[in-house]
C-alpha atoms as a PDB file:
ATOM      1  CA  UNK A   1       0.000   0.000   0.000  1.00  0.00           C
ATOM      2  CA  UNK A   2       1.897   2.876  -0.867  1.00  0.00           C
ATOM      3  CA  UNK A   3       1.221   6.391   0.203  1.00  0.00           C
ATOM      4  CA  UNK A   4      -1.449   7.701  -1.654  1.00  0.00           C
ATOM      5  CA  UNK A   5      -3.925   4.929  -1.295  1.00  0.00           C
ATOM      6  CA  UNK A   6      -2.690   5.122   2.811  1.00  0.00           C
ATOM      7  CA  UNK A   7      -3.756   8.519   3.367  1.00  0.00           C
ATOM      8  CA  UNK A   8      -7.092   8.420   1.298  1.00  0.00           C
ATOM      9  CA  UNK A   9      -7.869   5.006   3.637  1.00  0.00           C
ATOM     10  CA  UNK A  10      -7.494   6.634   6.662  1.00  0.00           C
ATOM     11  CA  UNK A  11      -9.550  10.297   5.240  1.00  0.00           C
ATOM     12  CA  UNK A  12     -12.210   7.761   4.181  1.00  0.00           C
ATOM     13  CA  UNK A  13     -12.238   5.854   7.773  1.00  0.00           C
ATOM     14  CA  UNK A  14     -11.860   9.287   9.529  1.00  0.00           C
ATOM     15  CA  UNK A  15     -15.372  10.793   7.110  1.00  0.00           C
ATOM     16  CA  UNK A  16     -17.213   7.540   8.910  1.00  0.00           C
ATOM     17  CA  UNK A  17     -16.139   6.892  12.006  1.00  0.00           C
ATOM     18  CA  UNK A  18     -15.146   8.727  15.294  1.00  0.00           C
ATOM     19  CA  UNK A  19     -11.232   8.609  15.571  1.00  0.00           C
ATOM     20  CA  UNK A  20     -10.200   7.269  18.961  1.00  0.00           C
ATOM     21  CA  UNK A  21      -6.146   7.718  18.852  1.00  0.00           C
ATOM     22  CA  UNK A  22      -3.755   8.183  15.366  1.00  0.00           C
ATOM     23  CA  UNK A  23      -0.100   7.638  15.998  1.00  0.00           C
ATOM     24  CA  UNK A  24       2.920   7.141  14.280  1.00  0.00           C
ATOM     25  CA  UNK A  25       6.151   5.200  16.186  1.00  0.00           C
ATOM     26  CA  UNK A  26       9.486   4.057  15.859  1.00  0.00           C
ATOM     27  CA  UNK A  27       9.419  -0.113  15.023  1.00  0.00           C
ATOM     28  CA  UNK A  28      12.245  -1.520  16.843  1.00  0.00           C
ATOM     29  CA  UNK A  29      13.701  -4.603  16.109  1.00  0.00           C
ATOM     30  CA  UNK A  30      16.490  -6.708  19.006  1.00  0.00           C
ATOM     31  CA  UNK A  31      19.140  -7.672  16.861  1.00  0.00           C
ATOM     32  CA  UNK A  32      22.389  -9.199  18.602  1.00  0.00           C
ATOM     33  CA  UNK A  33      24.136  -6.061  18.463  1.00  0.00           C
ATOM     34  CA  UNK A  34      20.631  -4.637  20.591  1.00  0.00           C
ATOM     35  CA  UNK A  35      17.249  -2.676  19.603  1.00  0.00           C
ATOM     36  CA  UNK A  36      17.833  -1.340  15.934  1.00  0.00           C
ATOM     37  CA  UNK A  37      14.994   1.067  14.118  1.00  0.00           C
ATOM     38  CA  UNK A  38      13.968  -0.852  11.448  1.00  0.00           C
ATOM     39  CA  UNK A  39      10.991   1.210   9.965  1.00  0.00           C
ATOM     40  CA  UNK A  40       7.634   3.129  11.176  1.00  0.00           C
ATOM     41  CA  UNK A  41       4.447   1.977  12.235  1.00  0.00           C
ATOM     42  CA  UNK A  42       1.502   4.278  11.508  1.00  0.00           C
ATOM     43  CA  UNK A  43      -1.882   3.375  13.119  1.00  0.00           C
ATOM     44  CA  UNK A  44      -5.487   4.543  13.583  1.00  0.00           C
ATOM     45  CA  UNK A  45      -7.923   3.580  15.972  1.00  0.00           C
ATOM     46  CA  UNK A  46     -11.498   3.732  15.410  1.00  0.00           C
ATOM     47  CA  UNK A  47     -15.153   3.274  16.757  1.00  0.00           C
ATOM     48  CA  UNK A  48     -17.386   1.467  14.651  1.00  0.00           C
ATOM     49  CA  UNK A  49     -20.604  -0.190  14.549  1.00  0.00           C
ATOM     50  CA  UNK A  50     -18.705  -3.530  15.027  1.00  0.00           C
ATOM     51  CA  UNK A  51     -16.667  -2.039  18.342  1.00  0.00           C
ATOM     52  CA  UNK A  52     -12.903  -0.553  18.404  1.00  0.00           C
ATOM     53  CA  UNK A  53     -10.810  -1.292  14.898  1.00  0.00           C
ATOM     54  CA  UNK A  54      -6.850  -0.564  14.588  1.00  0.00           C
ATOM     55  CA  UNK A  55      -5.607   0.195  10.917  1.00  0.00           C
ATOM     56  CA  UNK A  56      -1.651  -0.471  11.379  1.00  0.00           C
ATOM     57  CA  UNK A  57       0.767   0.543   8.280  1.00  0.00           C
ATOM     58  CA  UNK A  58       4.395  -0.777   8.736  1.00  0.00           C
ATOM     59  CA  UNK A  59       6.647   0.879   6.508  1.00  0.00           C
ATOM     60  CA  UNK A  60      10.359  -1.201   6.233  1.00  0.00           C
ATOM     61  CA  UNK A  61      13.528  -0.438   4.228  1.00  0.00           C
ATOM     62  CA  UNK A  62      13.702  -3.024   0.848  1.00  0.00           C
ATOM     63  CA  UNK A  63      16.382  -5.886   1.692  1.00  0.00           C
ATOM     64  CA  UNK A  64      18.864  -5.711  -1.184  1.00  0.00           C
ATOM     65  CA  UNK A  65      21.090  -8.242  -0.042  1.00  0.00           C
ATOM     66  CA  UNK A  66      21.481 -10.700   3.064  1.00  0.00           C
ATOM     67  CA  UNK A  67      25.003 -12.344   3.860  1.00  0.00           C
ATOM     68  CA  UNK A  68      25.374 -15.395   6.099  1.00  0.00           C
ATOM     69  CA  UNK A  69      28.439 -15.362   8.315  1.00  0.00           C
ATOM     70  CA  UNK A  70      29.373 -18.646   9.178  1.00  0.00           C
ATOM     71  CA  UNK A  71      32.558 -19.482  12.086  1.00  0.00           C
ATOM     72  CA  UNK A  72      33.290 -23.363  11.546  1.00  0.00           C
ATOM     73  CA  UNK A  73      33.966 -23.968  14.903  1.00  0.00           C
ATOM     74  CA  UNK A  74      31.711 -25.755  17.557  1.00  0.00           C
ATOM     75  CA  UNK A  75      29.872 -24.201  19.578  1.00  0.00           C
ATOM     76  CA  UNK A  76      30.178 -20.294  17.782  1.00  0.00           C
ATOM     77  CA  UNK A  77      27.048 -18.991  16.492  1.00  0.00           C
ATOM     78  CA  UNK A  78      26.330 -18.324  13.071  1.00  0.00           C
ATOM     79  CA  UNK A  79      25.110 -14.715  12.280  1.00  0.00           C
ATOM     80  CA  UNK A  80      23.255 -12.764   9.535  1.00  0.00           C
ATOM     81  CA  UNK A  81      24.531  -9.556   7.956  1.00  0.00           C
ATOM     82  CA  UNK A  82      21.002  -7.450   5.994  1.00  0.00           C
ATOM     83  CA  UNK A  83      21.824  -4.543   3.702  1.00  0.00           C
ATOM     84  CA  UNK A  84      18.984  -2.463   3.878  1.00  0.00           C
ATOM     85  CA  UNK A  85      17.616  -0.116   0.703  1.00  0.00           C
ATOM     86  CA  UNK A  86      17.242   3.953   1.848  1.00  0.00           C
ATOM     87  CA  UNK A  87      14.845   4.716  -1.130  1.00  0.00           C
ATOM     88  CA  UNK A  88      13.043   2.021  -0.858  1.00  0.00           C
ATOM     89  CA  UNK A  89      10.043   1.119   1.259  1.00  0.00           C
ATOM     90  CA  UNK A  90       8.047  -2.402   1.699  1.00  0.00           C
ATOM     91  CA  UNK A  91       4.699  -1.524   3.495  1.00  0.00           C
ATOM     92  CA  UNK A  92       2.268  -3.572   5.418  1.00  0.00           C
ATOM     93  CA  UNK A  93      -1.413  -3.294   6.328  1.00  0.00           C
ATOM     94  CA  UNK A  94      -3.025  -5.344   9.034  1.00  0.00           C
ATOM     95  CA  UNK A  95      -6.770  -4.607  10.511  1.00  0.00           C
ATOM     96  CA  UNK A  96      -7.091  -5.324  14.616  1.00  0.00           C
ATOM     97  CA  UNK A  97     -10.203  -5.487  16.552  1.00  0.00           C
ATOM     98  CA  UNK A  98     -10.248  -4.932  20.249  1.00  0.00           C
ATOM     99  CA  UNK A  99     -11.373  -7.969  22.282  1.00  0.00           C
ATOM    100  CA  UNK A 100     -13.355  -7.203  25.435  1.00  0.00           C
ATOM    101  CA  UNK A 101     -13.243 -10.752  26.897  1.00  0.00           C
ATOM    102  CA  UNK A 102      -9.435 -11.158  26.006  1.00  0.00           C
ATOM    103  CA  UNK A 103      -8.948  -7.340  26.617  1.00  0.00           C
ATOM    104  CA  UNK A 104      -5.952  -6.951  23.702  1.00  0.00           C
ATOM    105  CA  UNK A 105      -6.346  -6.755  19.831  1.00  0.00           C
ATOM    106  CA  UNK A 106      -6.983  -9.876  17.597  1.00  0.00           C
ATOM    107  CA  UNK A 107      -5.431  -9.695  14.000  1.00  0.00           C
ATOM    108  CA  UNK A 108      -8.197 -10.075  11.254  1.00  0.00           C
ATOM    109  CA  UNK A 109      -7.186 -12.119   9.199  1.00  0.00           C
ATOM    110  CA  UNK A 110      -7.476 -10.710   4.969  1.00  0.00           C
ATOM    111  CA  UNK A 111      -9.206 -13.676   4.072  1.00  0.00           C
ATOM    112  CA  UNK A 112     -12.473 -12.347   6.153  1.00  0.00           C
ATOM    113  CA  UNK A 113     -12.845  -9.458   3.978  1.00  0.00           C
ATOM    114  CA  UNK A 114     -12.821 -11.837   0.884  1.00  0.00           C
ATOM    115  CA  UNK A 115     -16.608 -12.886  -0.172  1.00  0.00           C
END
């Protein structure tokens, strides 16, 4: 979903439905060297008819190229070195809805919206 189509989804949500929170944050990855930004996450959280929805956009850097480093000696870990892209941008959209018995979000799952 690039950014166009991003910002008219969340002008047509906001024209329908009463906007609870909209926020945009750091994604942090742990990595063995420790937390690394790897991207943002944009989100939206409305009221509808069928209770509390979260829109979630995560926007990551393109992998160009991924190395394995390998030691060949027993017991030393093998690690992976990821060149990232700065132009380029992989996003993801995923739909929550807030569960009052479990009291977190569920993840809907794409095929729902499928008929």
């Amino acid at each position: 979903m690039d950014n166009d189509r991003w910002e008219q989804l969340k002008e047509n949500v906001k024209s329908k439905f009463r906007v609870l929170e909209e926020k945009t944050e750091d994604l942090i990855v742990e990595t063995a060297d420790g937390a690394v930004k790897q991207g943002l996450v944009e989100y939206l959280v409305v009221e509808t008819p069928m209770g509390r929805m979260k829109l979630t956009r995560e926007s990551k850097p393109v992998v160009l190229d991924k190395k394995f480093h390998y030691s060949h000696r027993a017991g030393q870990a093998a690690r992976t070195e990821y060149k990232f892209s700065d132009s380029e941008f992989s996003h993801k959209l995923k739909v929550y809805k807030w569960s009052e018995d479990d009291d977190e979000w569920q993840e809907i799952d794409a095929e729902q919206f499928a008929v």
